[in-house]
PDB file of N, CA and C in Angstrom:
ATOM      1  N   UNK A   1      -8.772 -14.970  14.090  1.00  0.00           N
ATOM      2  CA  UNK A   1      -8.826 -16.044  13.124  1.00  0.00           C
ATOM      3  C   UNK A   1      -9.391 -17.318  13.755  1.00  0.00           C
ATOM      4  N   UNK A   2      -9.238 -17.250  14.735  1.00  0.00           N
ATOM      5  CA  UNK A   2      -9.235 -18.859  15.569  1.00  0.00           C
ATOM      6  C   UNK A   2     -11.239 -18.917  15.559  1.00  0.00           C
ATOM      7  N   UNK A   3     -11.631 -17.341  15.717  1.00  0.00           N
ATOM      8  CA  UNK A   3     -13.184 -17.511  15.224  1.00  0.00           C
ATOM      9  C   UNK A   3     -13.828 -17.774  14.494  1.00  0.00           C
ATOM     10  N   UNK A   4     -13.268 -17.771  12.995  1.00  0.00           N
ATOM     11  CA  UNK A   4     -13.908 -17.663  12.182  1.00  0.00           C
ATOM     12  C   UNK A   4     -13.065 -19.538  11.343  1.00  0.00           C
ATOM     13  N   UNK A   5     -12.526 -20.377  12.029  1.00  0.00           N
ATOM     14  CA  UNK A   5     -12.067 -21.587  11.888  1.00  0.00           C
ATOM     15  C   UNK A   5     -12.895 -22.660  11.615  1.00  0.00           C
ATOM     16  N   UNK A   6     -14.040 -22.696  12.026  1.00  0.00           N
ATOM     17  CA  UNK A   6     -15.322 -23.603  11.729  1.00  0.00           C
ATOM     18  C   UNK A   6     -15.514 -23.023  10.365  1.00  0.00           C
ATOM     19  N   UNK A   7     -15.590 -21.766  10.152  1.00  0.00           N
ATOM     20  CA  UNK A   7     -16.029 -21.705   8.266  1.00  0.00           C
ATOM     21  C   UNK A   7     -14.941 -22.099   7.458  1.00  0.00           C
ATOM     22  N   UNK A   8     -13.618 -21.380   7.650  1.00  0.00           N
ATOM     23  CA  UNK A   8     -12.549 -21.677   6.822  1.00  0.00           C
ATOM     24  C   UNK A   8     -12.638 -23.469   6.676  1.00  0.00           C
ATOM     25  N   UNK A   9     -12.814 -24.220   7.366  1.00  0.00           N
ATOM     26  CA  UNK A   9     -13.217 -25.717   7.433  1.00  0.00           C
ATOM     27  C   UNK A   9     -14.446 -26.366   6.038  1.00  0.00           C
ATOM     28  N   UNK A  10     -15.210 -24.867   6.233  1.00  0.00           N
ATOM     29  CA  UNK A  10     -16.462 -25.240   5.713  1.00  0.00           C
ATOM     30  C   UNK A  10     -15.860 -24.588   3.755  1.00  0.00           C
ATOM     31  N   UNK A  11     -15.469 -24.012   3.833  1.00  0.00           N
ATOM     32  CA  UNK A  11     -14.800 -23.600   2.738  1.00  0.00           C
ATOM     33  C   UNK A  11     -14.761 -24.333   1.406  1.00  0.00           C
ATOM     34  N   UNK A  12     -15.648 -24.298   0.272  1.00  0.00           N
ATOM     35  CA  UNK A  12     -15.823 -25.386  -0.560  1.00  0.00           C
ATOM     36  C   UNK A  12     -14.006 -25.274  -1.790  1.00  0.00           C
ATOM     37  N   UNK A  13     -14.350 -26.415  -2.038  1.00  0.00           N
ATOM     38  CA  UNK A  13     -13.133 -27.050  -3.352  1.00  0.00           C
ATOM     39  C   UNK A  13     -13.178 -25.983  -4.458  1.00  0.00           C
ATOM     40  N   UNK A  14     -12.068 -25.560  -5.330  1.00  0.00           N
ATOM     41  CA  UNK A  14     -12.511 -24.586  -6.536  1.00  0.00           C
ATOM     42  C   UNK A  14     -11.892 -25.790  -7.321  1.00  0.00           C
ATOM     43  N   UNK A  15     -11.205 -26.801  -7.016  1.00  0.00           N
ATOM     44  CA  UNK A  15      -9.997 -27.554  -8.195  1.00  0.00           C
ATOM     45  C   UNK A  15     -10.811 -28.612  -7.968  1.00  0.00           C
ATOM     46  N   UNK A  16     -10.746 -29.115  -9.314  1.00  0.00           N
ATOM     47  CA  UNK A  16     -11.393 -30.833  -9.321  1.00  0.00           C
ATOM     48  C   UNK A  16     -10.266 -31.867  -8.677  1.00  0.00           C
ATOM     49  N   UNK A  17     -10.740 -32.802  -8.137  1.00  0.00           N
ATOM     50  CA  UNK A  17     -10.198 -34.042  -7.044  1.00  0.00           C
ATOM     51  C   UNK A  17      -9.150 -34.556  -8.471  1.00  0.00           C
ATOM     52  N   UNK A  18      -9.420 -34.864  -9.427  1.00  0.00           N
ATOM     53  CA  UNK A  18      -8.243 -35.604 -10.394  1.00  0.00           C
ATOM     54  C   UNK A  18      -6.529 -34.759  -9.995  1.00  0.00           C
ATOM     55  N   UNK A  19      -7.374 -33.297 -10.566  1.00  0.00           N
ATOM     56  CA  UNK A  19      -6.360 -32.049 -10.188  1.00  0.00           C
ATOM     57  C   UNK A  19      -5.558 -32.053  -8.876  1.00  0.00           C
ATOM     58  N   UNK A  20      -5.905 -31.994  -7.801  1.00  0.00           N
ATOM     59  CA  UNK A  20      -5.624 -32.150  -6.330  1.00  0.00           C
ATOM     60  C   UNK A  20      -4.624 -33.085  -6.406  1.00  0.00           C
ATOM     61  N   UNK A  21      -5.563 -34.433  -6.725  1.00  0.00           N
ATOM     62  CA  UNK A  21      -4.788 -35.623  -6.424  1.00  0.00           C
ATOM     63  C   UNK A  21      -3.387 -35.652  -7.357  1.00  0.00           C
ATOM     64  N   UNK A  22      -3.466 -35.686  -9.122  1.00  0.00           N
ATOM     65  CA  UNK A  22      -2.294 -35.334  -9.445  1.00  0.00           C
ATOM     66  C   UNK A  22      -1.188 -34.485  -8.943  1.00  0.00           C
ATOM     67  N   UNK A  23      -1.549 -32.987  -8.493  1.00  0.00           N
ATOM     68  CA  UNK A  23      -0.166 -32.230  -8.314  1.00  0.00           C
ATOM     69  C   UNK A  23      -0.039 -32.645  -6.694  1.00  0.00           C
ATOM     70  N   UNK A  24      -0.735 -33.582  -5.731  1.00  0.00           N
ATOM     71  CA  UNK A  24      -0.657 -33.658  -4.429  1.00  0.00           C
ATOM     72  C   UNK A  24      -0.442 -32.989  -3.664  1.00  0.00           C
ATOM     73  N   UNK A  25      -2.228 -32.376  -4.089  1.00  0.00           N
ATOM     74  CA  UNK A  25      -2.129 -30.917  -3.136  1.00  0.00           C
ATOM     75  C   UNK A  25      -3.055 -31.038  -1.651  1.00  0.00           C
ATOM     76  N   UNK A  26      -2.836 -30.369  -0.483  1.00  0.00           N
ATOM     77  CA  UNK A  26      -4.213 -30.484   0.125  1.00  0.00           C
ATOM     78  C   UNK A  26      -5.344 -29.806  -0.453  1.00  0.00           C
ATOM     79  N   UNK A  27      -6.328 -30.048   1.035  1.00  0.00           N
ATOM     80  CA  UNK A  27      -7.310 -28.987   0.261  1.00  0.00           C
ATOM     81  C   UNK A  27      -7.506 -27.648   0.591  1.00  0.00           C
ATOM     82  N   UNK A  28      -8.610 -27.093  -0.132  1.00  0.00           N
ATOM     83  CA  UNK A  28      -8.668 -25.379  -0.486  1.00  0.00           C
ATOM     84  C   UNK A  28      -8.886 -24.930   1.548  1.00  0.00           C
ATOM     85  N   UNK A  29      -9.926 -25.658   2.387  1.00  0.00           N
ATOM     86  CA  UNK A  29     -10.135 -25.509   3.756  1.00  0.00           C
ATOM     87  C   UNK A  29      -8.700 -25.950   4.145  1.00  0.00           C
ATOM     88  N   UNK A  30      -8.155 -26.679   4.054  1.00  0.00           N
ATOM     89  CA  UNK A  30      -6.728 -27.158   4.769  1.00  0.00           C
ATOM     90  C   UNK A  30      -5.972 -26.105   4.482  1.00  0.00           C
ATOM     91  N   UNK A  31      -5.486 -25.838   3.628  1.00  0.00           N
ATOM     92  CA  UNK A  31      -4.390 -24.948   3.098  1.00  0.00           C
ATOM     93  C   UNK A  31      -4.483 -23.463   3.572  1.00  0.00           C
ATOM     94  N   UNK A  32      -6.207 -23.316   3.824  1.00  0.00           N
ATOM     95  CA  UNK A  32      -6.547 -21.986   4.506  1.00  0.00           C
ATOM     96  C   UNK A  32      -6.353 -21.867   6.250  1.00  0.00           C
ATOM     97  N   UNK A  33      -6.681 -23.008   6.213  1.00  0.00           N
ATOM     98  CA  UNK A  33      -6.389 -23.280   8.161  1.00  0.00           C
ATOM     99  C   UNK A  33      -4.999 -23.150   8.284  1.00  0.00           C
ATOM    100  N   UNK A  34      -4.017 -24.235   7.749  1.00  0.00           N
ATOM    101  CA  UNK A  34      -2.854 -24.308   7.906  1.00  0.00           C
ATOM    102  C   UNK A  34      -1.952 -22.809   7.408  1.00  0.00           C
ATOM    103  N   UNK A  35      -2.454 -22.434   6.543  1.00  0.00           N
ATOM    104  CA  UNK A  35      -1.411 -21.088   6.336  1.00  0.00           C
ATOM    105  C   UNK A  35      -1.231 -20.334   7.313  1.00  0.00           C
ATOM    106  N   UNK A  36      -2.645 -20.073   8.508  1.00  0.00           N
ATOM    107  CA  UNK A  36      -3.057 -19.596  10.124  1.00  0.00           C
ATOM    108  C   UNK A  36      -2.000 -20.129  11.201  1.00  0.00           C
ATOM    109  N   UNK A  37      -2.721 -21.209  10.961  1.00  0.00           N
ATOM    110  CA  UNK A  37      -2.412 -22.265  12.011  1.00  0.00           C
ATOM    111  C   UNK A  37      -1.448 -23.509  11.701  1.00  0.00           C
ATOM    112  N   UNK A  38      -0.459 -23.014  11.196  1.00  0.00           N
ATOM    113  CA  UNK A  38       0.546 -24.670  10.723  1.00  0.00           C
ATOM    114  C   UNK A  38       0.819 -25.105  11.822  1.00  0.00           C
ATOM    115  N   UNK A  39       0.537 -26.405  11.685  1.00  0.00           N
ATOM    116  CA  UNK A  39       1.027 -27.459  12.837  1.00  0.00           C
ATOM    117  C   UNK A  39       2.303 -27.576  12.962  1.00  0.00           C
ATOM    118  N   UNK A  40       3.284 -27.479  11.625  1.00  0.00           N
ATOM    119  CA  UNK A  40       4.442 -27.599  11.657  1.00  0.00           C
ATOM    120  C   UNK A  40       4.914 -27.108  10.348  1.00  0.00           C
ATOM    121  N   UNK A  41       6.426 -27.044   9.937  1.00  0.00           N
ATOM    122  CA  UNK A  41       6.496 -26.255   9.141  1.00  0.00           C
ATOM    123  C   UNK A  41       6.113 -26.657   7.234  1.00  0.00           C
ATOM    124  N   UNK A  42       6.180 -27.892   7.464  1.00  0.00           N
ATOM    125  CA  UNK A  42       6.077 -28.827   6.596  1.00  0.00           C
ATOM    126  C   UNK A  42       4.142 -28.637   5.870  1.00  0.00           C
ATOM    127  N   UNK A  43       3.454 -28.079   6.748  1.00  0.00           N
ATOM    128  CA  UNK A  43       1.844 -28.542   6.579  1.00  0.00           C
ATOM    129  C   UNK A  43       1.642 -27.191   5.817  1.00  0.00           C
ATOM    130  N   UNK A  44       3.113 -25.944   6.717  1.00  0.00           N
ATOM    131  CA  UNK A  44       2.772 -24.552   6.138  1.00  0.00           C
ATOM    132  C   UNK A  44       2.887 -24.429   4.666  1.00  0.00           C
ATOM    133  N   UNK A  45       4.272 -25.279   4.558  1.00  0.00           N
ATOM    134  CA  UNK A  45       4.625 -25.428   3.147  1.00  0.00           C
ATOM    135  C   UNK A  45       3.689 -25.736   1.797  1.00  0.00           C
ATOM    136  N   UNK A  46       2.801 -27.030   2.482  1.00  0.00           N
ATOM    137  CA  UNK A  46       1.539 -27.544   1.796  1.00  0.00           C
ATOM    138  C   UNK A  46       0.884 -26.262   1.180  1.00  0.00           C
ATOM    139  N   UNK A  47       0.169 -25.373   2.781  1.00  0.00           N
ATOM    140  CA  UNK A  47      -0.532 -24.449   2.282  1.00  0.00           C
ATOM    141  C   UNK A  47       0.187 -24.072   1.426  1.00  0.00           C
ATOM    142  N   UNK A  48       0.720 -23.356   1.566  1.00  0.00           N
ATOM    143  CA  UNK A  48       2.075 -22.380   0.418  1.00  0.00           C
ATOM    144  C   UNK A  48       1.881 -22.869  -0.758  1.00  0.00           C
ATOM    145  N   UNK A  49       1.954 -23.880  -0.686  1.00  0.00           N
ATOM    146  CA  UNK A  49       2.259 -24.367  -2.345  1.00  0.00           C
ATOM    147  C   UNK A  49       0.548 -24.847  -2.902  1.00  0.00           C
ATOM    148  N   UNK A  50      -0.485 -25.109  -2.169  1.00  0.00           N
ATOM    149  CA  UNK A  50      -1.567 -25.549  -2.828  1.00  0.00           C
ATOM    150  C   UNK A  50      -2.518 -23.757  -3.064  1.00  0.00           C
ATOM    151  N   UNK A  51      -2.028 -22.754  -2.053  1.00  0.00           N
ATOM    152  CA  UNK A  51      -2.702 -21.080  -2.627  1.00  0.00           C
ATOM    153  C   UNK A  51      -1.757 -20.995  -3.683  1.00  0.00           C
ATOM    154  N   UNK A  52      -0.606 -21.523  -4.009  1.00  0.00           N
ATOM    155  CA  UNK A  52       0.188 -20.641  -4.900  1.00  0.00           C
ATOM    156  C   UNK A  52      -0.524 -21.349  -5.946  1.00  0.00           C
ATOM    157  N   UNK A  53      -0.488 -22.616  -5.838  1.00  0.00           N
ATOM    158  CA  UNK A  53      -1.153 -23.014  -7.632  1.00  0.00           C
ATOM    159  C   UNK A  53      -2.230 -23.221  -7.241  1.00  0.00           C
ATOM    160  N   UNK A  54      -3.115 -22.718  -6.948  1.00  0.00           N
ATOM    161  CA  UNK A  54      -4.576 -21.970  -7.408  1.00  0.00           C
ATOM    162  C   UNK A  54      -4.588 -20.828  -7.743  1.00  0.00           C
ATOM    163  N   UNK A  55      -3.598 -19.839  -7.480  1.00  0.00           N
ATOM    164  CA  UNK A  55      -3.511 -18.992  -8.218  1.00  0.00           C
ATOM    165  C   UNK A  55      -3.277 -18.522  -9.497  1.00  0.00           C
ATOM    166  N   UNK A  56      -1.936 -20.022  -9.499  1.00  0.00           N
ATOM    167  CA  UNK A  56      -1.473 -19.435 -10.686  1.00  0.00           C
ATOM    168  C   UNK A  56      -2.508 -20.277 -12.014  1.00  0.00           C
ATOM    169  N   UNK A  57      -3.090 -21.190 -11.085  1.00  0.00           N
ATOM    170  CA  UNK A  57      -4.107 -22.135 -11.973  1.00  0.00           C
ATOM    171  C   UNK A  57      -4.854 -21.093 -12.590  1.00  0.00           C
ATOM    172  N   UNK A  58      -5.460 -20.379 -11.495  1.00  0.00           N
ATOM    173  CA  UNK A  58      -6.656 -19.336 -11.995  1.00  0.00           C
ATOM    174  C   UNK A  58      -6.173 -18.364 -12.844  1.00  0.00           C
ATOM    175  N   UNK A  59      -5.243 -17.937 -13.015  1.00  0.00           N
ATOM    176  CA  UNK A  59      -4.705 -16.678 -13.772  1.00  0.00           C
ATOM    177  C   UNK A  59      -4.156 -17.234 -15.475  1.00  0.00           C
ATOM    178  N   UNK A  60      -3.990 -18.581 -15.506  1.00  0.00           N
ATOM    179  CA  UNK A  60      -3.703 -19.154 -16.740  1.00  0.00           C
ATOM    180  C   UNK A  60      -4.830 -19.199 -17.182  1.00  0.00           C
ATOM    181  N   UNK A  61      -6.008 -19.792 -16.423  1.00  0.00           N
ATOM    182  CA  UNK A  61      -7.162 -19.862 -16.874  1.00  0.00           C
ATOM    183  C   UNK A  61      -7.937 -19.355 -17.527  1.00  0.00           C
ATOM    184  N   UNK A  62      -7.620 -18.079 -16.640  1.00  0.00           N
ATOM    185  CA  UNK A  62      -8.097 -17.064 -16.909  1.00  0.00           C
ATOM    186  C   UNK A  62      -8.011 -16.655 -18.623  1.00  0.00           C
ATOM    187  N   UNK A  63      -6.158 -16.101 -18.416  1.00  0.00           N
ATOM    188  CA  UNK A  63      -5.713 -16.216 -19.564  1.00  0.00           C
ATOM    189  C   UNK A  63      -6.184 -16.741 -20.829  1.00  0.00           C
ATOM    190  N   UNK A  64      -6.678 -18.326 -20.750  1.00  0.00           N
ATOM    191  CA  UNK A  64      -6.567 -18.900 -21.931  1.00  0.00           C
ATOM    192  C   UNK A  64      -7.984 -18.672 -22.011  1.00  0.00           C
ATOM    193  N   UNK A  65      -9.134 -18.003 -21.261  1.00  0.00           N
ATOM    194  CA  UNK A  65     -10.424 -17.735 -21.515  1.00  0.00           C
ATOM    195  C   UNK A  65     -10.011 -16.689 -22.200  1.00  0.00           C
ATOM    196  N   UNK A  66      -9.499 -15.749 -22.231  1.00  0.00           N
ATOM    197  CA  UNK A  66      -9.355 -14.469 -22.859  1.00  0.00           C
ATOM    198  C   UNK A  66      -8.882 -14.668 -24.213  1.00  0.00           C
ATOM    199  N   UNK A  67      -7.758 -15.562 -23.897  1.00  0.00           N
ATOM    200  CA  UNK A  67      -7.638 -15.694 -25.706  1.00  0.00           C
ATOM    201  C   UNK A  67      -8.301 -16.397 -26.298  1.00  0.00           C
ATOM    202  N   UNK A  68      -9.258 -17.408 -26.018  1.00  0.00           N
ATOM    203  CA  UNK A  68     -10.383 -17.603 -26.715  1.00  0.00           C
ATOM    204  C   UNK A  68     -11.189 -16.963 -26.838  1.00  0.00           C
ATOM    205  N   UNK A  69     -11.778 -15.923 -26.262  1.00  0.00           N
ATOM    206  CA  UNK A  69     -12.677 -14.578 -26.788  1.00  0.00           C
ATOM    207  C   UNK A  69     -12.286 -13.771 -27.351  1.00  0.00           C
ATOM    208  N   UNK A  70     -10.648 -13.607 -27.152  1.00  0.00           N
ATOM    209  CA  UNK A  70      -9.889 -12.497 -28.737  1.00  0.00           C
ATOM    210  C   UNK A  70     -10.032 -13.237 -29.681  1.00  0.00           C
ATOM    211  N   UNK A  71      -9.817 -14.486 -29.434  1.00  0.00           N
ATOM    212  CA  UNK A  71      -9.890 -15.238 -31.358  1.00  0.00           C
ATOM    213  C   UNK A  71     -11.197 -15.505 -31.631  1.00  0.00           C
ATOM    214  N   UNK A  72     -11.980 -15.684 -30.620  1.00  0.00           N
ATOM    215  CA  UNK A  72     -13.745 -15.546 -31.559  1.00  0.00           C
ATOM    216  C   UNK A  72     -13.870 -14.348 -32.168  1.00  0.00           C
ATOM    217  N   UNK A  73     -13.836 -12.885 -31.713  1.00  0.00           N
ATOM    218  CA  UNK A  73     -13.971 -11.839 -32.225  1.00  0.00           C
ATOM    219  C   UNK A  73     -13.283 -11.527 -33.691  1.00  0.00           C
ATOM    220  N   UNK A  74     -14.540 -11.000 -34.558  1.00  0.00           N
ATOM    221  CA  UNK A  74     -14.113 -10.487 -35.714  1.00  0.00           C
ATOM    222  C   UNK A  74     -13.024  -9.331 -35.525  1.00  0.00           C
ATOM    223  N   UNK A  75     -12.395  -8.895 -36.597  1.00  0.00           N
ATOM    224  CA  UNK A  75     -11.843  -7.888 -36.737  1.00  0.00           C
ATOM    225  C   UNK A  75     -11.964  -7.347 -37.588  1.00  0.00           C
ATOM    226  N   UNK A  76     -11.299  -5.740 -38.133  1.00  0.00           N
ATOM    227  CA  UNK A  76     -11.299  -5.410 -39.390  1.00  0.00           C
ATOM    228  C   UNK A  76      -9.557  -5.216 -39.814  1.00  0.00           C
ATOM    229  N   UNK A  77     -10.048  -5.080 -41.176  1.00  0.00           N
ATOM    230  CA  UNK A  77      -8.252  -5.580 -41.923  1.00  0.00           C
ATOM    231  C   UNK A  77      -7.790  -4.053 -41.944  1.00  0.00           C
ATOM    232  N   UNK A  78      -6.235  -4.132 -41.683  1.00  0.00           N
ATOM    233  CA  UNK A  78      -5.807  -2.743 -41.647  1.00  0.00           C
ATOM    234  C   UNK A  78      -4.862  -2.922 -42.977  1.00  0.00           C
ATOM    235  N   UNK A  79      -4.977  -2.177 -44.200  1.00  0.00           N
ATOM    236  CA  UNK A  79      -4.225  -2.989 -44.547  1.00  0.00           C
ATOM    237  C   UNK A  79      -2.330  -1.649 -44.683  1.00  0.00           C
ATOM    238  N   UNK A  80      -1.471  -2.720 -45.137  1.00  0.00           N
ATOM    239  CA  UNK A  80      -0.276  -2.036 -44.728  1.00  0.00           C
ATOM    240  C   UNK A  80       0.140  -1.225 -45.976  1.00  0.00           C
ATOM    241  N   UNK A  81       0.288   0.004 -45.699  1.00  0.00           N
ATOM    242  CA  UNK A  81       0.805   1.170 -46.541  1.00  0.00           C
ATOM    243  C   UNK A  81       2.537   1.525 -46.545  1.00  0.00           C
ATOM    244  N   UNK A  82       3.032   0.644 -47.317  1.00  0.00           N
ATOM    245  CA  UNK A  82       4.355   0.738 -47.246  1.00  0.00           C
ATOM    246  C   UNK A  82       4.963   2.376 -47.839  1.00  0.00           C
ATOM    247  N   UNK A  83       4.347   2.820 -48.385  1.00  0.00           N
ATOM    248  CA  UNK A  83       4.633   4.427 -48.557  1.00  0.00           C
ATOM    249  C   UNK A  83       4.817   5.284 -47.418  1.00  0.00           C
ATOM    250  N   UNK A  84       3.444   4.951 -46.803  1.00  0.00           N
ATOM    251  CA  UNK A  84       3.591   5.567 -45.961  1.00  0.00           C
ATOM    252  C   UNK A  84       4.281   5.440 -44.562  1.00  0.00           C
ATOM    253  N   UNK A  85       4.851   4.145 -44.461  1.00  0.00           N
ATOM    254  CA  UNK A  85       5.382   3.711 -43.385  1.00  0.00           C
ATOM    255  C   UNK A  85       6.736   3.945 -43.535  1.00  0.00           C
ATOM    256  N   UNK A  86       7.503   4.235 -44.786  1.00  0.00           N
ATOM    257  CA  UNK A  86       8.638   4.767 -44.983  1.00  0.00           C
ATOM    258  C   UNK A  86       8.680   6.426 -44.769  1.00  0.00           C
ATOM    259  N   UNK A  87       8.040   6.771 -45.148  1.00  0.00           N
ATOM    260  CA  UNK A  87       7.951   8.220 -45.207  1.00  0.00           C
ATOM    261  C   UNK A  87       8.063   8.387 -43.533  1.00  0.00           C
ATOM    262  N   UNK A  88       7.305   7.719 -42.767  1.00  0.00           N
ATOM    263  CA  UNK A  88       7.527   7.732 -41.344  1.00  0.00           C
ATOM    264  C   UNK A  88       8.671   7.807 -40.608  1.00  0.00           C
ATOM    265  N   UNK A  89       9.164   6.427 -41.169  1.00  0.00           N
ATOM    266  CA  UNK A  89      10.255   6.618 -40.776  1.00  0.00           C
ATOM    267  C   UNK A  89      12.070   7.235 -41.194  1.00  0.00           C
ATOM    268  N   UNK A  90      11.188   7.931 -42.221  1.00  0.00           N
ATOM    269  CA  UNK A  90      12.382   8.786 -42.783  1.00  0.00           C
ATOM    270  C   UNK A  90      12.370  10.028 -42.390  1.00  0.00           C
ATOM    271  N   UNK A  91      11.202  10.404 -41.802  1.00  0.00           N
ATOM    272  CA  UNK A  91      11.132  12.011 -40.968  1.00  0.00           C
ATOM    273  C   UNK A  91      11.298  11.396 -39.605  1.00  0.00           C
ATOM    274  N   UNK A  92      11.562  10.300 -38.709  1.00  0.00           N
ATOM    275  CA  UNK A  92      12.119   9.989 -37.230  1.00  0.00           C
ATOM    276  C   UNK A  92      13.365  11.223 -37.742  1.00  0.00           C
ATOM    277  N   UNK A  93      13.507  11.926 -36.163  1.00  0.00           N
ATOM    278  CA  UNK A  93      14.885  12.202 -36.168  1.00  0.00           C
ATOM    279  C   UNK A  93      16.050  11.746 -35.204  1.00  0.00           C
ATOM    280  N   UNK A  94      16.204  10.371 -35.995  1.00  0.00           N
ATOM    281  CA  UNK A  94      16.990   9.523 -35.858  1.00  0.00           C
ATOM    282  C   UNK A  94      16.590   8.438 -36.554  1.00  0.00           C
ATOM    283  N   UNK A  95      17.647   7.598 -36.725  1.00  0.00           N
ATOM    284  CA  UNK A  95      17.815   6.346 -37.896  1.00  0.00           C
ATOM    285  C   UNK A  95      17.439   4.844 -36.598  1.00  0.00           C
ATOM    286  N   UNK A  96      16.486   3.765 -37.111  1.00  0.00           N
ATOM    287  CA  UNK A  96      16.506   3.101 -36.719  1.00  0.00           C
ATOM    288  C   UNK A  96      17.654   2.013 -36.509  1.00  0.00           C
ATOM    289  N   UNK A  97      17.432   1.035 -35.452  1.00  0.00           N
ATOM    290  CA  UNK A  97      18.503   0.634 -35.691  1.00  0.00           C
ATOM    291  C   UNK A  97      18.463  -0.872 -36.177  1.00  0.00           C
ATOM    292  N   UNK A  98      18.593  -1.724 -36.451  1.00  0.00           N
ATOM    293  CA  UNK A  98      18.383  -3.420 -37.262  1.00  0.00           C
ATOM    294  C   UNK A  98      17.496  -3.820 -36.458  1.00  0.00           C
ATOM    295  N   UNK A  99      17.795  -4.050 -35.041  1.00  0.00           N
ATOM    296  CA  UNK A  99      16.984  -4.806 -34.098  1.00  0.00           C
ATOM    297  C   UNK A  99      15.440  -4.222 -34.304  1.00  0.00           C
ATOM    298  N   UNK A 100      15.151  -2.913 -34.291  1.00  0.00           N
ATOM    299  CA  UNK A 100      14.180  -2.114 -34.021  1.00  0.00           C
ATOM    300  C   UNK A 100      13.585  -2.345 -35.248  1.00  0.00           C
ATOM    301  N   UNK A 101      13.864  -2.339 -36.669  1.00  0.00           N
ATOM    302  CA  UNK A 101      13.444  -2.641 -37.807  1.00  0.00           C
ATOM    303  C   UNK A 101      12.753  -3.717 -37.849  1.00  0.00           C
ATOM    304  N   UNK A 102      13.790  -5.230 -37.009  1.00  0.00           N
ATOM    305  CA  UNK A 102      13.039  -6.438 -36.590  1.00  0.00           C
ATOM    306  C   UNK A 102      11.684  -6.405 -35.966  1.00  0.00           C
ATOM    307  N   UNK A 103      12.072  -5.425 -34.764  1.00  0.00           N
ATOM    308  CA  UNK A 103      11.147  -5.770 -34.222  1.00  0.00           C
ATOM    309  C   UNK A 103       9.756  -4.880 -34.969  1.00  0.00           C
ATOM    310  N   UNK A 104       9.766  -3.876 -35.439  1.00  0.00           N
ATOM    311  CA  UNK A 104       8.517  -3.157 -35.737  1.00  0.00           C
ATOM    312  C   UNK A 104       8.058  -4.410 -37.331  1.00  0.00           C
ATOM    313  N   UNK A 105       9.141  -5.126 -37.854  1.00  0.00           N
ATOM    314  CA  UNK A 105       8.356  -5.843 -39.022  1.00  0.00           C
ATOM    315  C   UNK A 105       7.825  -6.852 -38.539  1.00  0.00           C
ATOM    316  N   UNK A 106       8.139  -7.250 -37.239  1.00  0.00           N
ATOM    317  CA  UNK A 106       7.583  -8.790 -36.397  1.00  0.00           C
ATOM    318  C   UNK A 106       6.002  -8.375 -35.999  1.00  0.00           C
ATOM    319  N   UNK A 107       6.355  -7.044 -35.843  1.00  0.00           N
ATOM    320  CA  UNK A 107       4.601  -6.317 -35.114  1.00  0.00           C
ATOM    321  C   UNK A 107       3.876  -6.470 -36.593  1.00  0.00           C
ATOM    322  N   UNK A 108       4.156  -5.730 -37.217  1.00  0.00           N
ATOM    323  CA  UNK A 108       3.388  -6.021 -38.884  1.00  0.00           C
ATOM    324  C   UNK A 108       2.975  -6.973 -39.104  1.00  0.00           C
ATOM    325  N   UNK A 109       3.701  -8.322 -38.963  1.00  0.00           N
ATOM    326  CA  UNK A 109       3.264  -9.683 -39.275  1.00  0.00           C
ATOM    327  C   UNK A 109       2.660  -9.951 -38.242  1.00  0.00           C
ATOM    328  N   UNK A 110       2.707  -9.985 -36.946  1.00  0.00           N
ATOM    329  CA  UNK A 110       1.896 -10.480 -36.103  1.00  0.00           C
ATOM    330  C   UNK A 110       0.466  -9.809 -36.072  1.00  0.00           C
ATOM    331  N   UNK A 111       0.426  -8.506 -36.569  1.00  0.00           N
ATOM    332  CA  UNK A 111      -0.661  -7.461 -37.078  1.00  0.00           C
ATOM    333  C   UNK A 111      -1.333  -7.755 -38.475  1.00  0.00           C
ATOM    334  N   UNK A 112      -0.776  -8.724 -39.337  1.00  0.00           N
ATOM    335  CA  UNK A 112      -1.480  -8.726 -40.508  1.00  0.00           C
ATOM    336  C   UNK A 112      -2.233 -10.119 -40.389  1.00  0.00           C
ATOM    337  N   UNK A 113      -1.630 -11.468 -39.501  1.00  0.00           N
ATOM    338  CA  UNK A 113      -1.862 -12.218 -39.179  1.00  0.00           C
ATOM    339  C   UNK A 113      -3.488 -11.964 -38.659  1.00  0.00           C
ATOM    340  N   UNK A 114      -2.981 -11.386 -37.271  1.00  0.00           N
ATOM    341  CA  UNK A 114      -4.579 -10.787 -36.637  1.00  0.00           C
ATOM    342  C   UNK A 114      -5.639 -10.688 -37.206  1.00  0.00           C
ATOM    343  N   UNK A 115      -5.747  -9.703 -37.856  1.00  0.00           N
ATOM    344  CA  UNK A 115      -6.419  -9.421 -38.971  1.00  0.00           C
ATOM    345  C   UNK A 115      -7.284  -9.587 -39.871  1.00  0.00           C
ATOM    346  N   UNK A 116      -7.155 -10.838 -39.866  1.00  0.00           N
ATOM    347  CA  UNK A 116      -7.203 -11.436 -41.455  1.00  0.00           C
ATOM    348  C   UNK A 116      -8.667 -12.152 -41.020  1.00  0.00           C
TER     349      UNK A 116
END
């Protein structure tokens, strides 16, 4: 590691400086040196905590890119066949139970919602 220390240095920013400076983080080269090489335990910590939220930065990010490309996308309408969704569940062999009723009518609505 101690070789390759001049690049980890050279290592560019992924978070904008507003970002940094609000959650008072170091930087992306610091946090990579120091996680190696902590001076003390306090600098390790830094690292620790400035990889952890870039991670978790990136994975929300991520996230909320994705659900903006599920909600651009069209869909098609399914629509709900209450005949047949009884009949379904009147040949289960076994009886649902309240919660499970909840939850499969919460999927419906969150499914007709979609949809639309």
């Amino acid at each position: 590691m101690r070789e390759v220390l001049p690049l980890l240095r050279q290592v560019s920013e992924t978070l904008p400086d507003w970002l940094i400076n609000e959650q008072d983080l170091i930087s992306r080269s610091q946090a990579l040196e120091f996680v190696h090489f902590p001076e003390n335990d306090d600098m390790l910590a830094r690292a620790k905590k400035r990889l952890g939220f870039e991670e978790v930065f990136n994975l929300s990010l991520a996230s909320l890119l994705n659900k903006y490309d599920n909600d651009a996308e069209s869909t098609i309408s399914i629509p709900f066949k209450e005949d047949i969704a009884k009949k379904f569940v009147k040949e289960l062999p076994f009886k649902l139970t309240d919660a499970q009723r909840k939850v499969i009518w919460k999927i419906y609505l969150d499914l007709s919602v979609a949809f639309r």
